[in-house]
N, C-alpha and C. Protein backbone atom coordinates (compact mmCIF):
# COMPACT_ATOMS: atom_id res chain seq x y z
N UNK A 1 -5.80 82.31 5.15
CA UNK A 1 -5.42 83.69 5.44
C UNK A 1 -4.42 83.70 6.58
N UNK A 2 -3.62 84.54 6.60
CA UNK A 2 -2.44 84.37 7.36
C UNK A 2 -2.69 85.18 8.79
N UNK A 3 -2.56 84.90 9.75
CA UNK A 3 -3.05 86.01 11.13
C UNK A 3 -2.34 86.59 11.25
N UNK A 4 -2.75 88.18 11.11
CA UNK A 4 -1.83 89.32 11.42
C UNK A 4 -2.18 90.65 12.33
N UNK A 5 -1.71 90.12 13.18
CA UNK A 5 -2.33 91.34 14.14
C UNK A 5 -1.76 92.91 14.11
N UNK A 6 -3.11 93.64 13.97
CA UNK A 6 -2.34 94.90 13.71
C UNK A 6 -2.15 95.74 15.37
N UNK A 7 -1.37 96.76 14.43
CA UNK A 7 -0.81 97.92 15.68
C UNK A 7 -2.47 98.53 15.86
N UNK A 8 -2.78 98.55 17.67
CA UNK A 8 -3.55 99.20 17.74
C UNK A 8 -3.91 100.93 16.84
N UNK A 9 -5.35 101.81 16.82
CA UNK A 9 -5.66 102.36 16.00
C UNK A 9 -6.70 102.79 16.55
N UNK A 10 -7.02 103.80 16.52
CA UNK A 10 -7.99 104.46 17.18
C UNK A 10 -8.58 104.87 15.86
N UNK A 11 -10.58 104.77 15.76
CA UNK A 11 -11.38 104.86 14.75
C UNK A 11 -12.11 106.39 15.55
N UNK A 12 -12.19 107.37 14.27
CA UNK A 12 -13.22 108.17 14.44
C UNK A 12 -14.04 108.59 13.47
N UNK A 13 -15.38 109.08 13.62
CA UNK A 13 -16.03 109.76 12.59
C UNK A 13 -16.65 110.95 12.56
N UNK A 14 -16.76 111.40 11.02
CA UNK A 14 -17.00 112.71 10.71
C UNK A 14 -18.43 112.61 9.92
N UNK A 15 -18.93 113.54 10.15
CA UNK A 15 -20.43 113.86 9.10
C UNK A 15 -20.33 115.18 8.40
N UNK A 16 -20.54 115.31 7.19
CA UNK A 16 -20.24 116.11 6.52
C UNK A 16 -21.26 117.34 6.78
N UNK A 17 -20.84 118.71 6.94
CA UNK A 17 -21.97 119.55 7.55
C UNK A 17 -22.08 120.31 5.80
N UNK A 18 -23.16 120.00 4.98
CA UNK A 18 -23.32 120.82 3.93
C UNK A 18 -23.45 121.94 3.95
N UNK A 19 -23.48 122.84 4.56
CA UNK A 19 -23.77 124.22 4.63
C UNK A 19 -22.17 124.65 4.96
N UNK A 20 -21.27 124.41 5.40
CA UNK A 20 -20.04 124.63 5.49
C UNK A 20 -19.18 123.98 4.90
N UNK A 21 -19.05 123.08 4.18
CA UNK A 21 -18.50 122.12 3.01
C UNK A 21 -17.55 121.23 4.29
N UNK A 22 -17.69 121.37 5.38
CA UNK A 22 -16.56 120.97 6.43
C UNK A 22 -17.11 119.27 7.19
N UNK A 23 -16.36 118.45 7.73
CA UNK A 23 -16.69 117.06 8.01
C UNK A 23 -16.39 118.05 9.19
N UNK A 24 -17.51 117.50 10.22
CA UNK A 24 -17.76 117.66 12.10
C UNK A 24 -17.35 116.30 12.27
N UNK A 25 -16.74 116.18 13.17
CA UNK A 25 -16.32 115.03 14.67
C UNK A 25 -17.36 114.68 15.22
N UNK A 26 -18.11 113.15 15.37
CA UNK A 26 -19.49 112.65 15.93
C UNK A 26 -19.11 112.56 16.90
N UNK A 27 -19.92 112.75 18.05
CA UNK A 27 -19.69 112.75 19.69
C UNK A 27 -18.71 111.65 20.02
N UNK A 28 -17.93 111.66 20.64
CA UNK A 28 -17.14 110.01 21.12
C UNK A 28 -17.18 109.69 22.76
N UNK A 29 -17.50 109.12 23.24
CA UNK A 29 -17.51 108.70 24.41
C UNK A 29 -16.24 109.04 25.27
N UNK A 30 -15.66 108.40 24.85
CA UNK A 30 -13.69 109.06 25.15
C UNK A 30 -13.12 110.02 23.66
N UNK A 31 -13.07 111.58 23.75
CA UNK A 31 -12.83 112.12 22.94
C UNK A 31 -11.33 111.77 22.71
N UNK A 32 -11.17 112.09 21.16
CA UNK A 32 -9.49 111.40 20.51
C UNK A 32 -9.26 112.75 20.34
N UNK A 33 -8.50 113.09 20.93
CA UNK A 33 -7.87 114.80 21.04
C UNK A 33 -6.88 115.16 19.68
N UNK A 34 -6.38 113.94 18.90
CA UNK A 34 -5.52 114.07 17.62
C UNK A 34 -6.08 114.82 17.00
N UNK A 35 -7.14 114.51 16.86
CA UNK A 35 -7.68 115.07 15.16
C UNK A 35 -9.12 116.17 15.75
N UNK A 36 -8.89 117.24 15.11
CA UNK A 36 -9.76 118.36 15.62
C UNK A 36 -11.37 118.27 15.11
N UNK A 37 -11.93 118.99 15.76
CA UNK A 37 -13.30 118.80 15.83
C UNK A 37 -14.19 119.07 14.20
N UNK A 38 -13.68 119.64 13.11
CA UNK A 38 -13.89 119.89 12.10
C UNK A 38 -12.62 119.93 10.66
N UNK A 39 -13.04 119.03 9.56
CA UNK A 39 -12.08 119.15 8.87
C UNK A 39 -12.59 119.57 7.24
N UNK A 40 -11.43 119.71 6.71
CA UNK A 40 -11.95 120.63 5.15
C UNK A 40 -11.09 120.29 4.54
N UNK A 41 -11.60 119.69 2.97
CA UNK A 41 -10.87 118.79 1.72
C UNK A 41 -10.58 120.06 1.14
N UNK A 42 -9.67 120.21 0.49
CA UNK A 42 -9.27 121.05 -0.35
C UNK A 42 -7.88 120.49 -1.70
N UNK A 43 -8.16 121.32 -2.82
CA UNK A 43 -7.41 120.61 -3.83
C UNK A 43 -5.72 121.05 -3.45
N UNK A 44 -4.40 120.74 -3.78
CA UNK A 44 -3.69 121.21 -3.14
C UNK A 44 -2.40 121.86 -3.97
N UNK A 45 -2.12 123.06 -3.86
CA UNK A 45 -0.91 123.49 -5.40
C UNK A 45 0.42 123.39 -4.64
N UNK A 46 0.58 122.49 -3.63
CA UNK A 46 2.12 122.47 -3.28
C UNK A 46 2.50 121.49 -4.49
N UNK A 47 3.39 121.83 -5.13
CA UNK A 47 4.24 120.66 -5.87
C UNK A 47 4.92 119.01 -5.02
N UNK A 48 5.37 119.11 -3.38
CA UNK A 48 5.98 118.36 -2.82
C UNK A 48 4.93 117.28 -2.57
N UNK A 49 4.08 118.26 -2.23
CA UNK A 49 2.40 116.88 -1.63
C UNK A 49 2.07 116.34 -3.28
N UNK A 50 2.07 116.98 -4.50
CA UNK A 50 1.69 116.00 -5.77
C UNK A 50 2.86 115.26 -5.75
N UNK A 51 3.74 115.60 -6.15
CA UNK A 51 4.86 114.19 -6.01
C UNK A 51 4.63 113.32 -5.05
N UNK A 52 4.24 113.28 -3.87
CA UNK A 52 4.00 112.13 -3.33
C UNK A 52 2.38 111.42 -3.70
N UNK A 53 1.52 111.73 -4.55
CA UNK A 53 0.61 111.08 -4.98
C UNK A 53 -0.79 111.61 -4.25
N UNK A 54 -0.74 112.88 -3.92
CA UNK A 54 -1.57 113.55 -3.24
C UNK A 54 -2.12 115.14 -4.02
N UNK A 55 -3.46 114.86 -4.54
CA UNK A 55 -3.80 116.13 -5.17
C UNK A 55 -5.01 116.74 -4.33
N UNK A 56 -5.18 116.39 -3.15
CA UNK A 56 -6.37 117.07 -2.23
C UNK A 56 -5.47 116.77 -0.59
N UNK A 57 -5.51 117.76 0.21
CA UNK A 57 -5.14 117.70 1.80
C UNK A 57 -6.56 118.14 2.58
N UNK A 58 -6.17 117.41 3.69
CA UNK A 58 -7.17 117.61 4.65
C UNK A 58 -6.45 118.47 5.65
N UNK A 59 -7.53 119.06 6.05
CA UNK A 59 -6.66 120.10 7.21
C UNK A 59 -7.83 120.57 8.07
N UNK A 60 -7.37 121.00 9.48
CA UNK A 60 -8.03 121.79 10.51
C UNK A 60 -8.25 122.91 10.59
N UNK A 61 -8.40 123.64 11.35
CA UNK A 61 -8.58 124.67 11.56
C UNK A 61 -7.23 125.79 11.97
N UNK A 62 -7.08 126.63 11.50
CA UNK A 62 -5.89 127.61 12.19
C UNK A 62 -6.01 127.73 13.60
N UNK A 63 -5.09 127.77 14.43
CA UNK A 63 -5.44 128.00 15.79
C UNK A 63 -3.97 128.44 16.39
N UNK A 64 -3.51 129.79 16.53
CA UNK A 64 -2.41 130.46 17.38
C UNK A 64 -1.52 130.46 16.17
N UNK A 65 -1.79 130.42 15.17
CA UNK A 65 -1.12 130.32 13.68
C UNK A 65 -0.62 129.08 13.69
N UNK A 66 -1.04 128.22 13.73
CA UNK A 66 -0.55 126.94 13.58
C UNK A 66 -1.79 126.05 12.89
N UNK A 67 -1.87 124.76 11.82
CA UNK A 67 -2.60 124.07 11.85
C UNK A 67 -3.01 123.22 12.68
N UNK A 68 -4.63 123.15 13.19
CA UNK A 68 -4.77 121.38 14.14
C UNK A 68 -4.32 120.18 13.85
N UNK A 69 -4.30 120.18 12.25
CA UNK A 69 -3.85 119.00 11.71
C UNK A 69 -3.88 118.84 10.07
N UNK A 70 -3.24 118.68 9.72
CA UNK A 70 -2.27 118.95 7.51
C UNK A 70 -2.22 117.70 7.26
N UNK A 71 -2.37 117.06 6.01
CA UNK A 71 -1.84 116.39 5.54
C UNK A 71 -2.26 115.99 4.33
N UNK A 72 -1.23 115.66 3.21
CA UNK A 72 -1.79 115.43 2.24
C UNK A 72 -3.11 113.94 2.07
N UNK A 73 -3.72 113.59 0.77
CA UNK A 73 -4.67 112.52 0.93
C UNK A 73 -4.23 111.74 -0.27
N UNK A 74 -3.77 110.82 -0.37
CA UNK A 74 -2.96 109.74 -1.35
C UNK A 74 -4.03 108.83 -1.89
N UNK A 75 -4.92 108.80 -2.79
CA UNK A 75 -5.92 108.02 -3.02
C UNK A 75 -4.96 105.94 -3.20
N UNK A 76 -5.87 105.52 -2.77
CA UNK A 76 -5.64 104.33 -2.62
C UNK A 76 -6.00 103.02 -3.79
N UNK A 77 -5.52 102.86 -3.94
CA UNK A 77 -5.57 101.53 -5.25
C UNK A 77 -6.87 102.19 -6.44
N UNK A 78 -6.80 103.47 -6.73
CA UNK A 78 -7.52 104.20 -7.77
C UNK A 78 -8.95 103.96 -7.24
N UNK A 79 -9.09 104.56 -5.63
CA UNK A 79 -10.60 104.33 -5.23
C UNK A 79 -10.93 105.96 -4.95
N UNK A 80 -12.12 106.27 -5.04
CA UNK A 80 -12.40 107.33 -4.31
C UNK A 80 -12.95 107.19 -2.99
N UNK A 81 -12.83 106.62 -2.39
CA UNK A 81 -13.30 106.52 -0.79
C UNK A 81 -12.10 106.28 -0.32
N UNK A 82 -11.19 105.77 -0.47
CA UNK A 82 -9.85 105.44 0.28
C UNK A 82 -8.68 106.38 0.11
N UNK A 83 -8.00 106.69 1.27
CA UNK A 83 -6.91 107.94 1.00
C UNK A 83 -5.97 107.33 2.18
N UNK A 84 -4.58 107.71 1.85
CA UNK A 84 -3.90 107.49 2.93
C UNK A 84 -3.11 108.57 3.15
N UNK A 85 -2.74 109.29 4.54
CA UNK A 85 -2.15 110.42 4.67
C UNK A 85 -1.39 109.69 6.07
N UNK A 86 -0.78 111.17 6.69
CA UNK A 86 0.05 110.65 8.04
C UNK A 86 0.18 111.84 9.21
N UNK A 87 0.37 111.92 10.23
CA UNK A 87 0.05 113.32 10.92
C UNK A 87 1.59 112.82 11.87
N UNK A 88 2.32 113.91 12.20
CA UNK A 88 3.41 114.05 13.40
C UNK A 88 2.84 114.56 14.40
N UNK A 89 3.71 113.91 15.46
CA UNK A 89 3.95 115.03 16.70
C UNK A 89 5.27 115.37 16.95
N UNK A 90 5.88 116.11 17.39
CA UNK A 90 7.67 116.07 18.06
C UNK A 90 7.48 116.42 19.47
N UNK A 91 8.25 115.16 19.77
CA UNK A 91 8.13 114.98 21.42
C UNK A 91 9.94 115.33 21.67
N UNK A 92 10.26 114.84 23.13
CA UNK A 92 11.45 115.07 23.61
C UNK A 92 12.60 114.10 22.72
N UNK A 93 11.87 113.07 22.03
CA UNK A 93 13.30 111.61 21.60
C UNK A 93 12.65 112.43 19.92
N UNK A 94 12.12 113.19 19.80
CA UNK A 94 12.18 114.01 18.14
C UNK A 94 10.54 113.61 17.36
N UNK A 95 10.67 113.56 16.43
CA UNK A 95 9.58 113.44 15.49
C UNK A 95 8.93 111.96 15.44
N UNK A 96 7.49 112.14 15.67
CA UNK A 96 7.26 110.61 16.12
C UNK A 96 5.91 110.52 15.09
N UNK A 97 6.15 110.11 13.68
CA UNK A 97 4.84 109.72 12.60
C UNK A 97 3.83 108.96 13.27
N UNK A 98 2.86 108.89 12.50
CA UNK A 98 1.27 107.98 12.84
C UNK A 98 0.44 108.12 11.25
N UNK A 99 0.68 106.97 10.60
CA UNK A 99 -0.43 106.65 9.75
C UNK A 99 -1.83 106.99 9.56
N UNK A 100 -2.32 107.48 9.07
CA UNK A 100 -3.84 107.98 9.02
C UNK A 100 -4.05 107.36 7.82
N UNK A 101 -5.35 106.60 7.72
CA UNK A 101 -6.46 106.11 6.58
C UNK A 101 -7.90 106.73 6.48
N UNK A 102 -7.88 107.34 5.87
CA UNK A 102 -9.25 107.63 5.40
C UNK A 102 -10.11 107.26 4.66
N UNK A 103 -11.48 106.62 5.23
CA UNK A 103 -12.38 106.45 4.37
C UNK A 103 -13.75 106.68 3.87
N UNK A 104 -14.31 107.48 3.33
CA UNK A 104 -15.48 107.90 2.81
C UNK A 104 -16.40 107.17 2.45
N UNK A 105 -17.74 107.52 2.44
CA UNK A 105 -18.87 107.18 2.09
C UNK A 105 -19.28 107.00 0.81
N UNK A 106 -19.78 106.16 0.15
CA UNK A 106 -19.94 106.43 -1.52
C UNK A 106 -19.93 107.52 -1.57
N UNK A 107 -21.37 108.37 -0.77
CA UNK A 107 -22.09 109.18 -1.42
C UNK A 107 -21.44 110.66 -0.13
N UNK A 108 -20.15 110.40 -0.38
CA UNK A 108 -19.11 111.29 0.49
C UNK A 108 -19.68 112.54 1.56
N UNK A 109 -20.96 111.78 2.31
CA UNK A 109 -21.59 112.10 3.72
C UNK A 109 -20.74 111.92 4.90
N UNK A 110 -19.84 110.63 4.89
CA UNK A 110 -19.42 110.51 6.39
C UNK A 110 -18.15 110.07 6.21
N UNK A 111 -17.29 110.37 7.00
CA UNK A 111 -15.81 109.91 6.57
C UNK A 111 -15.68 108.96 8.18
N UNK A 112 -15.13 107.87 7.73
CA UNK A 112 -14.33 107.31 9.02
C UNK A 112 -12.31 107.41 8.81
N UNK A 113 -12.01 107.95 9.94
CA UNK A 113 -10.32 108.01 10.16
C UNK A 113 -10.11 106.41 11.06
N UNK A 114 -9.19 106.18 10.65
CA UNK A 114 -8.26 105.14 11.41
C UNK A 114 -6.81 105.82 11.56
N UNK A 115 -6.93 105.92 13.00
CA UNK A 115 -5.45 106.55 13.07
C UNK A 115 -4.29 105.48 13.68
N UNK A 116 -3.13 105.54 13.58
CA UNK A 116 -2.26 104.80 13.82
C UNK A 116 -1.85 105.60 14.66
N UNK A 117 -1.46 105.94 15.83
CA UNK A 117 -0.51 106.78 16.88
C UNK A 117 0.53 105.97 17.07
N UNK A 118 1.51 107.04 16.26
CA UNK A 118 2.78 106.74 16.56
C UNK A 118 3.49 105.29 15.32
N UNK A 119 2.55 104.99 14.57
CA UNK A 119 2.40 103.31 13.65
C UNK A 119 3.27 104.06 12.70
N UNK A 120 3.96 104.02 11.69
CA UNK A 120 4.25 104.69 10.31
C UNK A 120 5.06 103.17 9.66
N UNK A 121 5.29 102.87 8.72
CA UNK A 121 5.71 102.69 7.55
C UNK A 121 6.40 103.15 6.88
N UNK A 122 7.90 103.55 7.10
CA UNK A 122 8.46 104.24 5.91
C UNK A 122 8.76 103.99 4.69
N UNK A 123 8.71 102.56 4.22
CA UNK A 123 8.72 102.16 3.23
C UNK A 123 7.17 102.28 2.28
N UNK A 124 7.18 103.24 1.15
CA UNK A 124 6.03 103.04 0.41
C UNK A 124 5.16 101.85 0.40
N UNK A 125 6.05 101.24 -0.51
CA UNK A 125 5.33 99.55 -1.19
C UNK A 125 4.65 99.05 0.19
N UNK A 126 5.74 98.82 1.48
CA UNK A 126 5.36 98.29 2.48
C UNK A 126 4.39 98.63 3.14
N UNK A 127 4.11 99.90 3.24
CA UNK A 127 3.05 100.82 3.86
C UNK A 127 1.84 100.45 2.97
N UNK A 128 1.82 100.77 1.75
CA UNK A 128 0.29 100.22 0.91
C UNK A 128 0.54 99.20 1.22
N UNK A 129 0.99 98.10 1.47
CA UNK A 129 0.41 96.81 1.67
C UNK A 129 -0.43 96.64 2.62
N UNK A 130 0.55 96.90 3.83
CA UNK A 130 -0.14 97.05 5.17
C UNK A 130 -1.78 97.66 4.95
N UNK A 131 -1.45 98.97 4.43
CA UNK A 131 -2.87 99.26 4.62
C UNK A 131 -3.64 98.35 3.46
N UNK A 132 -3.80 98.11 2.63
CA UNK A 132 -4.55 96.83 2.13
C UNK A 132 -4.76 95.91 2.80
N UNK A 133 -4.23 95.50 3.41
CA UNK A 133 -4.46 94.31 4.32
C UNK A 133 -5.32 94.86 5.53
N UNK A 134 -4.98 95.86 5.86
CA UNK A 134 -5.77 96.31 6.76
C UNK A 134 -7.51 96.58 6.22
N UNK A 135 -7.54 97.19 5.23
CA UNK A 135 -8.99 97.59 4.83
C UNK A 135 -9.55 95.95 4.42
N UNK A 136 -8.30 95.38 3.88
CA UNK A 136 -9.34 93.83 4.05
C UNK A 136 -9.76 93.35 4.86
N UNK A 137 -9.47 93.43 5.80
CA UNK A 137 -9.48 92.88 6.94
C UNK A 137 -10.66 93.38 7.90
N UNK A 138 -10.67 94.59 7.67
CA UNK A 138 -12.23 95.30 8.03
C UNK A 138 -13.76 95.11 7.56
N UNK A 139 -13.21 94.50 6.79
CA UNK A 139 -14.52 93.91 6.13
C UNK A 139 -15.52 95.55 5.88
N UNK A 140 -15.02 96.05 5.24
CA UNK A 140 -16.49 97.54 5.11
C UNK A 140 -15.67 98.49 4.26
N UNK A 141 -14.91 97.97 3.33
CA UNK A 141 -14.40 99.25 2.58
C UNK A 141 -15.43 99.16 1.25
């Protein structure tokens, strides 16, 4: 196996609250301020997010009319636990991507995020690789 060290990645998790169909944020010791405290799957009728291979987005909460956080969910090598999406920020040098992986529970109770801050891939092919290699590498997909 070839050693490949990845771009650091900050891991968080969600528990699915059944009574609100919504994934909650599990306590974190050092809170990850990216990704908001509650999130919600939904199927998605933009045409731009299906062309890119995305028929469900995850999203936050509205807050000052703005989303906490959008993005479409790209299922991964025809799995249902694996999705890959991506979240921005725009700072002063412009628009700065970060990779997001998502992965679910069989029995779609708990989701873990791996976020990339600031990591992106613009190349498709290249980007699924990476993340393949990455979930191999985790040993727990």
């Amino acid at each position: 196996m070839v050693d490949f060290k990845f771009p650091e990645c900050k891991t968080v998790f969600y528990t699915l609250n059944p009574e609100t169909g919504k994934y909650q944020k599990e306590p974190e010791r050092i809170p990850f301020n990216k990704l908001p405290y509650e999130l919600k799957i939904e199927p998605t009728q933009d045409p731009k997010i299906k062309a890119n291979g995305a028929n469900e987005i995850i999203t936050g909460r509205i807050r000052n009319g703005k989303r906490e956080f959008f993005t479409g969910m790209v299922p991964l090598f025809n799995s249902t636990q694996n999705y890959l999406g991506n979240d921005y920020q725009l700072t002063a040098k412009g628009k700065k991507n970060s990779l997001v992986v998502f992965q679910f529970s069989t029995d779609n109770t708990r989701l873990k995020i791996y976020y990339f801050n600031h990591y992106y891939i613009h190349n498709r092919n290249e980007r699924l690789k990476f993340v393949s290699t990455f979930l191999n590498n985790i040993g727990d997909h």
